[in-house]
PDB file of N, CA and C in Angstrom:
ATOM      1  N   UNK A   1      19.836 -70.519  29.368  1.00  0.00           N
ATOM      2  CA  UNK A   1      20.511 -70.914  28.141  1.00  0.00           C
ATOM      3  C   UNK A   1      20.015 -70.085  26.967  1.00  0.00           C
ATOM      4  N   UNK A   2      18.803 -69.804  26.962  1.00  0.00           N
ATOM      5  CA  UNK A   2      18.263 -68.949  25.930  1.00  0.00           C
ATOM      6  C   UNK A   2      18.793 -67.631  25.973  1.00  0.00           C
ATOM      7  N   UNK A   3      18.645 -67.355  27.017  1.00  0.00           N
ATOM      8  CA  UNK A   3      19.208 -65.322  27.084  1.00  0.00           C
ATOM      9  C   UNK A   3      20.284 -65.247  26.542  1.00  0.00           C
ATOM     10  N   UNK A   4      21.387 -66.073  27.177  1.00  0.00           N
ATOM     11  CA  UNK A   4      22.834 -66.452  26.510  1.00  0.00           C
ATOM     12  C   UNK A   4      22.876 -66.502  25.553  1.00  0.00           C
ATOM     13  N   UNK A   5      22.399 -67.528  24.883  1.00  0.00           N
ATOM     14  CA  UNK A   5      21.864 -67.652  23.095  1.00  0.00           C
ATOM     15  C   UNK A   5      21.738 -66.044  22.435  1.00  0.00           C
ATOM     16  N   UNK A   6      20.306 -65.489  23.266  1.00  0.00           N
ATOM     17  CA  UNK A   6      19.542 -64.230  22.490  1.00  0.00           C
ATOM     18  C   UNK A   6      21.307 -63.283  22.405  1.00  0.00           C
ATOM     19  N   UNK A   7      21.770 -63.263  23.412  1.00  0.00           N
ATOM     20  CA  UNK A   7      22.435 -62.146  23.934  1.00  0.00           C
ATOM     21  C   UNK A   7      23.881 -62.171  23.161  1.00  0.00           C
ATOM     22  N   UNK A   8      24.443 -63.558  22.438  1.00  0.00           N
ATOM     23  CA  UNK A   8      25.444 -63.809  21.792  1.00  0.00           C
ATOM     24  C   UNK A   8      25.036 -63.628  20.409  1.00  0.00           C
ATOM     25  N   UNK A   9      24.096 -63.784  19.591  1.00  0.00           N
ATOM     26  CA  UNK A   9      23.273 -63.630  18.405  1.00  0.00           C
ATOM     27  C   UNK A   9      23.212 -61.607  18.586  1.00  0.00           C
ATOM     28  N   UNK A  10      22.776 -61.751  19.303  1.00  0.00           N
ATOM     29  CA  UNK A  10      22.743 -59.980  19.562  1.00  0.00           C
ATOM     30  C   UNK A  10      23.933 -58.876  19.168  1.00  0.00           C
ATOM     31  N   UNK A  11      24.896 -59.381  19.852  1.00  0.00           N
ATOM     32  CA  UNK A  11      26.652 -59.198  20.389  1.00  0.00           C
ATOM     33  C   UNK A  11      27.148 -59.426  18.446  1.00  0.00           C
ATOM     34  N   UNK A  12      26.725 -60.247  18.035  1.00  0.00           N
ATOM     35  CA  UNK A  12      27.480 -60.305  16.861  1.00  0.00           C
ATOM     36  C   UNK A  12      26.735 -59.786  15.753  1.00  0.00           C
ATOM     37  N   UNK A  13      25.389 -59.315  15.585  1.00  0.00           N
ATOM     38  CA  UNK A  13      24.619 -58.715  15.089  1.00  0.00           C
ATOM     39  C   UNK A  13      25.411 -57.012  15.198  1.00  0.00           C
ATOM     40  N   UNK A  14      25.834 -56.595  16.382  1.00  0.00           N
ATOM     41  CA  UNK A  14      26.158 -55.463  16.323  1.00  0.00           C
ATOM     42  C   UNK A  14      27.356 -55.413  16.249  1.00  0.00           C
ATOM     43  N   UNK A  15      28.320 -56.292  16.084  1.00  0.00           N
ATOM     44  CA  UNK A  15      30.025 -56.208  15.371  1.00  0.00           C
ATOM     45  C   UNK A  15      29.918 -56.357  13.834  1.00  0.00           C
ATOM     46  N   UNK A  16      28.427 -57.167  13.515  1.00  0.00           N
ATOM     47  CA  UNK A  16      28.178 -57.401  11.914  1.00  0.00           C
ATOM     48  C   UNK A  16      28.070 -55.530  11.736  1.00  0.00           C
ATOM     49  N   UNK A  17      27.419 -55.522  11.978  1.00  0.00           N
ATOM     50  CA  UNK A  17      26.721 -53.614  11.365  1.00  0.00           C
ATOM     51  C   UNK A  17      27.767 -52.853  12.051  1.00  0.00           C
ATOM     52  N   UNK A  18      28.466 -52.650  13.043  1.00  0.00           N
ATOM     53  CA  UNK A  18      29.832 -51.976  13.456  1.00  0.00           C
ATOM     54  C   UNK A  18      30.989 -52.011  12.245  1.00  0.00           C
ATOM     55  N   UNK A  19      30.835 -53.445  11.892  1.00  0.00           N
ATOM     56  CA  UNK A  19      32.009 -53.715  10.798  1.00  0.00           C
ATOM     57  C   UNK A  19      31.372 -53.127   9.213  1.00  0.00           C
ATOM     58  N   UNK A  20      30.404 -53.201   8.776  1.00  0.00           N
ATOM     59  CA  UNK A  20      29.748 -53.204   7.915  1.00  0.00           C
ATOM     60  C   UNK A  20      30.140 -51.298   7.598  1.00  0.00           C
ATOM     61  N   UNK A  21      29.513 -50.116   8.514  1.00  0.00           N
ATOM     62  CA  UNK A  21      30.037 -49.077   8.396  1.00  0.00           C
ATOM     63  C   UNK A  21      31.309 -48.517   8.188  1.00  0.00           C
ATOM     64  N   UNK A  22      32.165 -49.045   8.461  1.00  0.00           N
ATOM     65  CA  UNK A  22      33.759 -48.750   8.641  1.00  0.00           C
ATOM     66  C   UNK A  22      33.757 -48.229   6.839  1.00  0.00           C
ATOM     67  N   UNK A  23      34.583 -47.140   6.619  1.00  0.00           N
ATOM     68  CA  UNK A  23      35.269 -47.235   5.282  1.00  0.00           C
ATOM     69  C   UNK A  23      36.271 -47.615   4.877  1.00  0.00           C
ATOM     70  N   UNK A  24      36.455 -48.223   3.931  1.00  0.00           N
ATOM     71  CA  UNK A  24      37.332 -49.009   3.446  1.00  0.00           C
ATOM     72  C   UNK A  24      37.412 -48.578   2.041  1.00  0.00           C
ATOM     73  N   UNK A  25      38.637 -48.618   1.457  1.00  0.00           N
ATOM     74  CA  UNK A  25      39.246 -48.023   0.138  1.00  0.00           C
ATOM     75  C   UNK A  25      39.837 -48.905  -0.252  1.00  0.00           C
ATOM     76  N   UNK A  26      39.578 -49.013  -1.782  1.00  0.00           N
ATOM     77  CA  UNK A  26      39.966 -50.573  -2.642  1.00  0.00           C
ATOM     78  C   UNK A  26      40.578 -50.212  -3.833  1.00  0.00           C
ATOM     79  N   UNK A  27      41.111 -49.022  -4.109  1.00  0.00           N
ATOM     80  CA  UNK A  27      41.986 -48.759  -5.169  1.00  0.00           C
ATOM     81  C   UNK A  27      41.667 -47.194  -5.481  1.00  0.00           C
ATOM     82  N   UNK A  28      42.611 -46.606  -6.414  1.00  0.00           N
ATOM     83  CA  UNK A  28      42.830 -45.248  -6.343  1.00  0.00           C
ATOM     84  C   UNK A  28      43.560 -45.229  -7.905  1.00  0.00           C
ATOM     85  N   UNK A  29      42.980 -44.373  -9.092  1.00  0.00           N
ATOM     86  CA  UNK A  29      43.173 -43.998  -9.746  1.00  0.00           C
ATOM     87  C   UNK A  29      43.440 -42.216 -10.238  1.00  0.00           C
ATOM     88  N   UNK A  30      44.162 -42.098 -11.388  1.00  0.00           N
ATOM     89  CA  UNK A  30      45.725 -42.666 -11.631  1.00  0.00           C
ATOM     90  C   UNK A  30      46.076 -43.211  -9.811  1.00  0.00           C
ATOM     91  N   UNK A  31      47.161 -44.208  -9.977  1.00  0.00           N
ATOM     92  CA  UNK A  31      47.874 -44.627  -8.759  1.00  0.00           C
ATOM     93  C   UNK A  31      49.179 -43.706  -8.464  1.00  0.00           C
ATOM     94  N   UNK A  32      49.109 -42.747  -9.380  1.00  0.00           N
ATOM     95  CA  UNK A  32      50.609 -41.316  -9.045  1.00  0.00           C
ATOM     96  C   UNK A  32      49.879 -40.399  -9.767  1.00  0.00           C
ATOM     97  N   UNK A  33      50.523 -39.196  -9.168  1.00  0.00           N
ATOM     98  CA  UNK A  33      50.407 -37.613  -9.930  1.00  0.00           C
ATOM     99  C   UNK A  33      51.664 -36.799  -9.184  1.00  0.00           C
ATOM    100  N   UNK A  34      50.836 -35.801  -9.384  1.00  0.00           N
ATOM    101  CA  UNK A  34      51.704 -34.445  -9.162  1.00  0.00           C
ATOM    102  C   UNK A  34      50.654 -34.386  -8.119  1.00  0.00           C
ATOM    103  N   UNK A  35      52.067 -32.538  -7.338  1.00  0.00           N
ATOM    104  CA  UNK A  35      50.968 -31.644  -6.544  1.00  0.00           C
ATOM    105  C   UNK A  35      49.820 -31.161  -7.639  1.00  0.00           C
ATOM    106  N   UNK A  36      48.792 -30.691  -6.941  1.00  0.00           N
ATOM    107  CA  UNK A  36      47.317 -29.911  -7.406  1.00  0.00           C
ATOM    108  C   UNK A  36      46.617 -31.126  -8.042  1.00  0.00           C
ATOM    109  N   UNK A  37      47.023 -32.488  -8.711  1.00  0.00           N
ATOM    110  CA  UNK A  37      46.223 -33.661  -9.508  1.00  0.00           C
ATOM    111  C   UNK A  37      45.240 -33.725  -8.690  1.00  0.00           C
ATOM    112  N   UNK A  38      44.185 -34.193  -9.358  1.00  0.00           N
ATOM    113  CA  UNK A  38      42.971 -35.183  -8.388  1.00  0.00           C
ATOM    114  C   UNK A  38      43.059 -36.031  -9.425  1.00  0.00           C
ATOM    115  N   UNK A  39      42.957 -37.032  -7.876  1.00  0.00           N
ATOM    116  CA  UNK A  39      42.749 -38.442  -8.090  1.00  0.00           C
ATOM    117  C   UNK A  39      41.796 -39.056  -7.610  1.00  0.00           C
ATOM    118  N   UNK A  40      41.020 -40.320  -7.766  1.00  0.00           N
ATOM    119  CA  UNK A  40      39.666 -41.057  -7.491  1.00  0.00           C
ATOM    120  C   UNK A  40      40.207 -42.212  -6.481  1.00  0.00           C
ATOM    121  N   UNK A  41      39.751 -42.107  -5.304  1.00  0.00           N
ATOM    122  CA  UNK A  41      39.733 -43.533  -4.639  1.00  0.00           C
ATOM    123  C   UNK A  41      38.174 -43.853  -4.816  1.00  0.00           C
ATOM    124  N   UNK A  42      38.429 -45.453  -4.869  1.00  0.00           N
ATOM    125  CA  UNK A  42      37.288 -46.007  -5.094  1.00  0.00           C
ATOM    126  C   UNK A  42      37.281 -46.998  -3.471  1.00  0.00           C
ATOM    127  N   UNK A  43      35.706 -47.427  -3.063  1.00  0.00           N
ATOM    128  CA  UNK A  43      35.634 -48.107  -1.870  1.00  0.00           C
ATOM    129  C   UNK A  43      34.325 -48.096  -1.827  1.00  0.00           C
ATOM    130  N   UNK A  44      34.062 -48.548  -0.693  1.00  0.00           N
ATOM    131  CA  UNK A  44      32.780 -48.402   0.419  1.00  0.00           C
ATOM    132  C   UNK A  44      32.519 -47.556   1.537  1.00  0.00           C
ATOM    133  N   UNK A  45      31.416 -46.978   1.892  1.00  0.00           N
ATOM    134  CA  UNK A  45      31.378 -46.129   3.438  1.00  0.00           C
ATOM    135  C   UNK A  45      32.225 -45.172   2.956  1.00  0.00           C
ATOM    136  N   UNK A  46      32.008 -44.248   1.943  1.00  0.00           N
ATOM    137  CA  UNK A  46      32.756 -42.863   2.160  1.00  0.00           C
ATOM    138  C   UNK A  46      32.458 -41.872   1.495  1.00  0.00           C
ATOM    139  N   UNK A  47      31.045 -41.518   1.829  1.00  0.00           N
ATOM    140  CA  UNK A  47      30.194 -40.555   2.256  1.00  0.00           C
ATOM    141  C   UNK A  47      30.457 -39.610   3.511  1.00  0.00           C
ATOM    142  N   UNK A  48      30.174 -38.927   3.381  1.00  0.00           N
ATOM    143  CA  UNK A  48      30.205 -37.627   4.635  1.00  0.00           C
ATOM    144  C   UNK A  48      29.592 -37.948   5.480  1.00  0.00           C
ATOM    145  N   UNK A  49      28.751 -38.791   5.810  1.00  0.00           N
ATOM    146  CA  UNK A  49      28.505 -38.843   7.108  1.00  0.00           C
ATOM    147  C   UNK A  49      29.086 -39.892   7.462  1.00  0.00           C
ATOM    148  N   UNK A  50      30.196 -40.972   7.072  1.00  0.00           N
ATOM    149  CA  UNK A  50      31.274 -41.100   7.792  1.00  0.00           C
ATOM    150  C   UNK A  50      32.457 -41.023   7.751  1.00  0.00           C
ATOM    151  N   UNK A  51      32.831 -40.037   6.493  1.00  0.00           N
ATOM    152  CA  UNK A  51      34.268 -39.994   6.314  1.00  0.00           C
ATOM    153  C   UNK A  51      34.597 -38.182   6.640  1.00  0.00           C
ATOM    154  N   UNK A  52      34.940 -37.744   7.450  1.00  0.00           N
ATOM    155  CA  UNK A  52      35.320 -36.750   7.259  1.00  0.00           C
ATOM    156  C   UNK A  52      36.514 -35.738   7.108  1.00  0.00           C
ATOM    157  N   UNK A  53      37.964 -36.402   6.832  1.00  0.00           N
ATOM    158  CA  UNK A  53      38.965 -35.996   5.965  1.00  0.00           C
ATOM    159  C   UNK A  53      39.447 -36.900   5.183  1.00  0.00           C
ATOM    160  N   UNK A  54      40.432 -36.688   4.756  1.00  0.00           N
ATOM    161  CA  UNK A  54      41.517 -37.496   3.934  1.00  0.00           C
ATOM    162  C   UNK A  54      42.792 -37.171   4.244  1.00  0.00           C
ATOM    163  N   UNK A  55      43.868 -38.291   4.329  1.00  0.00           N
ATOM    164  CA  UNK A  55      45.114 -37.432   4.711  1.00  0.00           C
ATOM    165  C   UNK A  55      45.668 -38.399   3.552  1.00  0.00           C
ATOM    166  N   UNK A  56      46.908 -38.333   3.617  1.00  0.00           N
ATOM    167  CA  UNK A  56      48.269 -38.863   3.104  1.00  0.00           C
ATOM    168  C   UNK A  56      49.540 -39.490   4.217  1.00  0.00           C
ATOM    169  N   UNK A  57      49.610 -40.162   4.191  1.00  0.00           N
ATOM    170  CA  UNK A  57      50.468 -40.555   5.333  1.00  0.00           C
ATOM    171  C   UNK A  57      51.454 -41.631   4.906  1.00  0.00           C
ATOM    172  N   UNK A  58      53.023 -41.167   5.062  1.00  0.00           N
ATOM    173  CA  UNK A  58      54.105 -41.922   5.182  1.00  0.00           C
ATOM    174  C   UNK A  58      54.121 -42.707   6.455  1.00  0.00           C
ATOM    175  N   UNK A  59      53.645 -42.547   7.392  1.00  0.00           N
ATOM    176  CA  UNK A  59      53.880 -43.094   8.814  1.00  0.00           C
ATOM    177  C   UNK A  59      54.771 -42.173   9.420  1.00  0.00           C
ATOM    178  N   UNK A  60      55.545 -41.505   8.939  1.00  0.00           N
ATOM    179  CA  UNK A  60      56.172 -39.677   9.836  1.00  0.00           C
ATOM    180  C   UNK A  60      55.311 -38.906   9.951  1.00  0.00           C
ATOM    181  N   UNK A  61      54.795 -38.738   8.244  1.00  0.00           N
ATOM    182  CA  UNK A  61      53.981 -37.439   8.302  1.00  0.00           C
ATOM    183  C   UNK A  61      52.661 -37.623   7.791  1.00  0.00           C
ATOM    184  N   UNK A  62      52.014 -36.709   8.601  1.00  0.00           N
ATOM    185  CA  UNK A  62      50.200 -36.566   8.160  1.00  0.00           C
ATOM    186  C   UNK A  62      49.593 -35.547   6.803  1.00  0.00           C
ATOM    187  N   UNK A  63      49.711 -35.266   5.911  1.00  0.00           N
ATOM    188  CA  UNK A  63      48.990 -34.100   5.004  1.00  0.00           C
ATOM    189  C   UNK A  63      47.760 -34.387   4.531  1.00  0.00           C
ATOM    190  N   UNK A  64      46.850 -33.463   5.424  1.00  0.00           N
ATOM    191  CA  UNK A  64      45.253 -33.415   4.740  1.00  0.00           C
ATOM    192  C   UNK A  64      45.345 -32.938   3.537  1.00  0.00           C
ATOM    193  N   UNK A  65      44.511 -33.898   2.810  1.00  0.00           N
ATOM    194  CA  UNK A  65      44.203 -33.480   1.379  1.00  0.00           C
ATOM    195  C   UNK A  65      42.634 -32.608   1.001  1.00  0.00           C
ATOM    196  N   UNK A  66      42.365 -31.697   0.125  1.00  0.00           N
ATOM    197  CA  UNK A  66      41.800 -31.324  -0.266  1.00  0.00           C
ATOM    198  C   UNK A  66      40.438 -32.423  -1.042  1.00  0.00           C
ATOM    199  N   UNK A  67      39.191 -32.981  -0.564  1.00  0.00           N
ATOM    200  CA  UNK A  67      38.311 -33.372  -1.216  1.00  0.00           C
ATOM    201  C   UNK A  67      37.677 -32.337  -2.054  1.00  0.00           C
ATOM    202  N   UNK A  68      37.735 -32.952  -3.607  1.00  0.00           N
ATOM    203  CA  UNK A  68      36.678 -31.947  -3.934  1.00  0.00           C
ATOM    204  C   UNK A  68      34.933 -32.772  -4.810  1.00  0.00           C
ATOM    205  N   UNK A  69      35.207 -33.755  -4.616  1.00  0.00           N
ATOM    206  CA  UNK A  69      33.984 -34.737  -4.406  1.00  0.00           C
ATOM    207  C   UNK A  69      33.727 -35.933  -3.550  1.00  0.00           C
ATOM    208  N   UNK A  70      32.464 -35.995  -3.157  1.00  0.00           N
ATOM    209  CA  UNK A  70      32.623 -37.134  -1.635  1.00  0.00           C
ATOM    210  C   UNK A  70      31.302 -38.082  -2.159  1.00  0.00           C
ATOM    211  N   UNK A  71      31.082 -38.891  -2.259  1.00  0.00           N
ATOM    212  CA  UNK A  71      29.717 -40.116  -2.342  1.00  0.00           C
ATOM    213  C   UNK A  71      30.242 -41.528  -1.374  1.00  0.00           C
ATOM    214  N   UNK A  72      29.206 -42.314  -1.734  1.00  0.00           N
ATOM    215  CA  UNK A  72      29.408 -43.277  -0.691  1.00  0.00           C
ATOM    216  C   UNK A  72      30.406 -44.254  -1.349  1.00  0.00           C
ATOM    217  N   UNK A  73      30.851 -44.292  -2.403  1.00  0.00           N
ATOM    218  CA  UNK A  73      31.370 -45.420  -3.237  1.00  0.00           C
ATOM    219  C   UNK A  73      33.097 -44.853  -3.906  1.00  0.00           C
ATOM    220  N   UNK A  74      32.662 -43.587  -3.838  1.00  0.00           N
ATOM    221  CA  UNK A  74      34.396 -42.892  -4.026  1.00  0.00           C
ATOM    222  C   UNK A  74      34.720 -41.260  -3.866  1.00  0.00           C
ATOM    223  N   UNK A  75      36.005 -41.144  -3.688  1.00  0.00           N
ATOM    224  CA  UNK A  75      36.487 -39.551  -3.282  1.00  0.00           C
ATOM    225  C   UNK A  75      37.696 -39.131  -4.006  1.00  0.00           C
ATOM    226  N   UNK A  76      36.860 -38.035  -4.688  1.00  0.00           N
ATOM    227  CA  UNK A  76      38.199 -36.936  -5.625  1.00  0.00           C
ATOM    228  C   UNK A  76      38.576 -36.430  -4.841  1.00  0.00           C
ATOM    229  N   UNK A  77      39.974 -36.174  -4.791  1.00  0.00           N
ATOM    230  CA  UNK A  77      40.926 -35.095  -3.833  1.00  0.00           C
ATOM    231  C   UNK A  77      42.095 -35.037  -4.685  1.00  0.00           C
ATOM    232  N   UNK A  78      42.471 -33.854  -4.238  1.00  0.00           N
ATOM    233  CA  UNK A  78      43.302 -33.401  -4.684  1.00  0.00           C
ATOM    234  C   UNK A  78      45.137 -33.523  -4.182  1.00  0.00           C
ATOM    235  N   UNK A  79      46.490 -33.933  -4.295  1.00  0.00           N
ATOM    236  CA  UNK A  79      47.487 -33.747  -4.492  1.00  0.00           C
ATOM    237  C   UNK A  79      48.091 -32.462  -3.566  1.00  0.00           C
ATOM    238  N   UNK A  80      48.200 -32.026  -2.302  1.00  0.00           N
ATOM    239  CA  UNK A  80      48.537 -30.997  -1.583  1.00  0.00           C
ATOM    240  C   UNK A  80      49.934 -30.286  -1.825  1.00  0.00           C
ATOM    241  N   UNK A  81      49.712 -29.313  -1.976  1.00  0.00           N
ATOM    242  CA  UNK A  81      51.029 -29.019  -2.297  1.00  0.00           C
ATOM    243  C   UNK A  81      52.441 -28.947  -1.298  1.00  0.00           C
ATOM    244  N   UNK A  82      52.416 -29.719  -0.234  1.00  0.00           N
ATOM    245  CA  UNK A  82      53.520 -29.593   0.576  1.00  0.00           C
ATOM    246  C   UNK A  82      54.041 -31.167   0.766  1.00  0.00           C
ATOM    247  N   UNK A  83      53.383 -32.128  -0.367  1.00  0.00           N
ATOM    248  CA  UNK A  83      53.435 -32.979  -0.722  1.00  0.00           C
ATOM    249  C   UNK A  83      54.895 -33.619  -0.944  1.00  0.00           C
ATOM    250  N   UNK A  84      55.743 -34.408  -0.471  1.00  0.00           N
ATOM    251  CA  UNK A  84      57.010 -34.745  -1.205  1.00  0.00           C
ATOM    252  C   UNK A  84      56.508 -35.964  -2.019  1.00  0.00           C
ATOM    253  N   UNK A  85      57.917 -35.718  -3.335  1.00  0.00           N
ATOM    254  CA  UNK A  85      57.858 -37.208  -3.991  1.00  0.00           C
ATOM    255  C   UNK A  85      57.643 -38.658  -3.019  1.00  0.00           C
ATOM    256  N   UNK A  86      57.252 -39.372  -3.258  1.00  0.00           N
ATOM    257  CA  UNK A  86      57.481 -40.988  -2.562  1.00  0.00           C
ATOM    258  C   UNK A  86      56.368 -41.242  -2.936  1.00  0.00           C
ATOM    259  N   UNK A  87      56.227 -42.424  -1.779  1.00  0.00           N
ATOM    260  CA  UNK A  87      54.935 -43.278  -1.993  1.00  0.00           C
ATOM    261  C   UNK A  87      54.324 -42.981  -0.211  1.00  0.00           C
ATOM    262  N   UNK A  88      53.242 -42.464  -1.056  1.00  0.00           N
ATOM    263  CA  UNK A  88      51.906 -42.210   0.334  1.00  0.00           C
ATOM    264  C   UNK A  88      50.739 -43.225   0.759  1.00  0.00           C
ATOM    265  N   UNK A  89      50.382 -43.097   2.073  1.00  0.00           N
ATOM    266  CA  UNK A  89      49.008 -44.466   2.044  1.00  0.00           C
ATOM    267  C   UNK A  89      48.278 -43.256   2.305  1.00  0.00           C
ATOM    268  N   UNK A  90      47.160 -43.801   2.326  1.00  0.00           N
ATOM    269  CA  UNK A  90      45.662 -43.035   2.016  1.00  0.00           C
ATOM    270  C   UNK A  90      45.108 -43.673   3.416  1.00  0.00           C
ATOM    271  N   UNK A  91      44.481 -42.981   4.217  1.00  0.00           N
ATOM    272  CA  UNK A  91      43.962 -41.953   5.805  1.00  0.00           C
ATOM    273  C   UNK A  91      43.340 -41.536   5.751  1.00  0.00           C
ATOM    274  N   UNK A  92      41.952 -42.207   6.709  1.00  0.00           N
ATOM    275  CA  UNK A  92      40.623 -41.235   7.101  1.00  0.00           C
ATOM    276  C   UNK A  92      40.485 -41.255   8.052  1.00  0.00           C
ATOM    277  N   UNK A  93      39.824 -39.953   8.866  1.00  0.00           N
ATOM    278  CA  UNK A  93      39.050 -39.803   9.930  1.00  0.00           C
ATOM    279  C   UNK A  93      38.110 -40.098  10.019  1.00  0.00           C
ATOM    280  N   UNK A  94      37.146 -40.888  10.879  1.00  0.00           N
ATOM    281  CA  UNK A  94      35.686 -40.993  10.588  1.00  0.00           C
ATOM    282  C   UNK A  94      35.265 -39.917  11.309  1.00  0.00           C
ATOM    283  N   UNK A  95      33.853 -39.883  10.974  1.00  0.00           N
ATOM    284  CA  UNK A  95      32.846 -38.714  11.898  1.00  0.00           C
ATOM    285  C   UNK A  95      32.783 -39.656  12.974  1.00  0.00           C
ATOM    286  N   UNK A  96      31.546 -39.252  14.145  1.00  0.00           N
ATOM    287  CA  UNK A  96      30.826 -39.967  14.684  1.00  0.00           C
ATOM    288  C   UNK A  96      31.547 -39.162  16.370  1.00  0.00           C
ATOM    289  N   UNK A  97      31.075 -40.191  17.524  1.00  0.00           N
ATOM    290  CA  UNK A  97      31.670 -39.667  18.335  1.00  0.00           C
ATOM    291  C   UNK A  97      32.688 -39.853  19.141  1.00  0.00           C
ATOM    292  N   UNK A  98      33.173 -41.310  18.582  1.00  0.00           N
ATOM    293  CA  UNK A  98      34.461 -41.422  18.796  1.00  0.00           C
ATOM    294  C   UNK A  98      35.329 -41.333  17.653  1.00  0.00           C
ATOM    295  N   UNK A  99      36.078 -39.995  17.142  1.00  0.00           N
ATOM    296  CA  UNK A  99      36.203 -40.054  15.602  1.00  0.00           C
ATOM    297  C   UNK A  99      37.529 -41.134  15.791  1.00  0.00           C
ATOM    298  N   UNK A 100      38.142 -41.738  14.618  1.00  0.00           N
ATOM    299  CA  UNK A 100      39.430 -42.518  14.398  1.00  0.00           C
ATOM    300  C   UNK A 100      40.302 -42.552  13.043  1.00  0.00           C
ATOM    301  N   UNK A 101      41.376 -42.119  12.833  1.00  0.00           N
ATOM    302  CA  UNK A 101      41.928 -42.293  12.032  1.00  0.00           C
ATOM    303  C   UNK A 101      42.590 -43.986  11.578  1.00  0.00           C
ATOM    304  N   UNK A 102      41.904 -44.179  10.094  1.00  0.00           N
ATOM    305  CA  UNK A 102      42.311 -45.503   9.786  1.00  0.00           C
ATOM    306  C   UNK A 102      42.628 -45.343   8.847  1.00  0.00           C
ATOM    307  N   UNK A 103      44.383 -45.958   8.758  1.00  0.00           N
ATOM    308  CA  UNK A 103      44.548 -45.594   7.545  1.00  0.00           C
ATOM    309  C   UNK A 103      44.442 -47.102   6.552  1.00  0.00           C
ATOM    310  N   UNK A 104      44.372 -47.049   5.248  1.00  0.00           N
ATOM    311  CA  UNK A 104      43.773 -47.874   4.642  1.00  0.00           C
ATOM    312  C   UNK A 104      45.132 -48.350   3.570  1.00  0.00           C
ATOM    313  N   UNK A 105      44.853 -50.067   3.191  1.00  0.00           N
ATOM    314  CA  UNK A 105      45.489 -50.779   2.080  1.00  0.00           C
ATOM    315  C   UNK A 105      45.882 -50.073   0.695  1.00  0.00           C
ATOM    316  N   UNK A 106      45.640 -48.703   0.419  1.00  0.00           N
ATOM    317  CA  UNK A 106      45.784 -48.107  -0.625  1.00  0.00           C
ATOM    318  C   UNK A 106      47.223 -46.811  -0.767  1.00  0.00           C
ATOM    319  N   UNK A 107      47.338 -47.204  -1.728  1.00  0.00           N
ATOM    320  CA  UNK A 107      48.659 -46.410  -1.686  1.00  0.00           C
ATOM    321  C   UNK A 107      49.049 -45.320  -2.872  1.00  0.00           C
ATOM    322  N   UNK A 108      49.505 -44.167  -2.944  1.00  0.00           N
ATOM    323  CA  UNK A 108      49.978 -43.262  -4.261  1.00  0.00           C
ATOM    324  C   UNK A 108      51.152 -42.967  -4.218  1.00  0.00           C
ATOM    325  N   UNK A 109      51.549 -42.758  -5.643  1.00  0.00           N
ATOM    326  CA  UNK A 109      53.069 -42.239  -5.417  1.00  0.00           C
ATOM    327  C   UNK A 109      53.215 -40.803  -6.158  1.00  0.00           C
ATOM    328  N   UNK A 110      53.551 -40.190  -5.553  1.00  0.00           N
ATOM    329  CA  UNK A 110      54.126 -38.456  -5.540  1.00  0.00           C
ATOM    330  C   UNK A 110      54.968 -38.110  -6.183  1.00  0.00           C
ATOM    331  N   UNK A 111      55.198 -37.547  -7.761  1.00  0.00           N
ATOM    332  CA  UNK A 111      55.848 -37.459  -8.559  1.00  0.00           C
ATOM    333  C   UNK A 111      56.763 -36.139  -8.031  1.00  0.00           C
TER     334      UNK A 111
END
């Protein structure tokens, strides 16, 4: 009964800190631009050692964006220029060794 115990306390100890790393993005200022703009997403976990692109994604199409600042708390990037008008969600790859693209609750719109 105890091991069971140790071993379920254990099990969720490491979905706590599994979940805890993930990045997550909680808003993005300005919320529109143009091609070439940088803009600021703000979040958690998105530092380089676990975020390593940025895309743009309608759900058709993928466009990596240009970072041109990275910390753990937010990321300047830049507006790609093959960019169409609409409204885009905001997409990361993580590092690590199973990398994954997740794309995130945040959204821009493409003047």
């Amino acid at each position: 009964m105890r091991l069971s115990l140790m071993l379920s306390l254990l099990l969720a100890a490491g979905v706590a800190l599994a979940q805890q790393t993930m990045p997550r993005m909680t808003g993005v200022e300005p919320g529109n631009g143009k091609i070439g703009d940088v803009l600021t997403v703000a979040g958690e976990n998105l530092d380089k050692t676990l975020v390593d692109q940025v895309f743009l994604t309608d759900g058709k199409s993928d466009l990596k964006v240009e970072m041109t600042e990275q910390a753990a708390t937010a990321i300047k990037f830049k507006i790609p220029g093959n960019a169409k008008p609409g409204r885009w969600a905001l997409m990361v790859l993580t590092r690590g060794k199973e990398p994954k693209l997740i794309e995130q609750p945040v959204k821009v719109t493409v003047e």
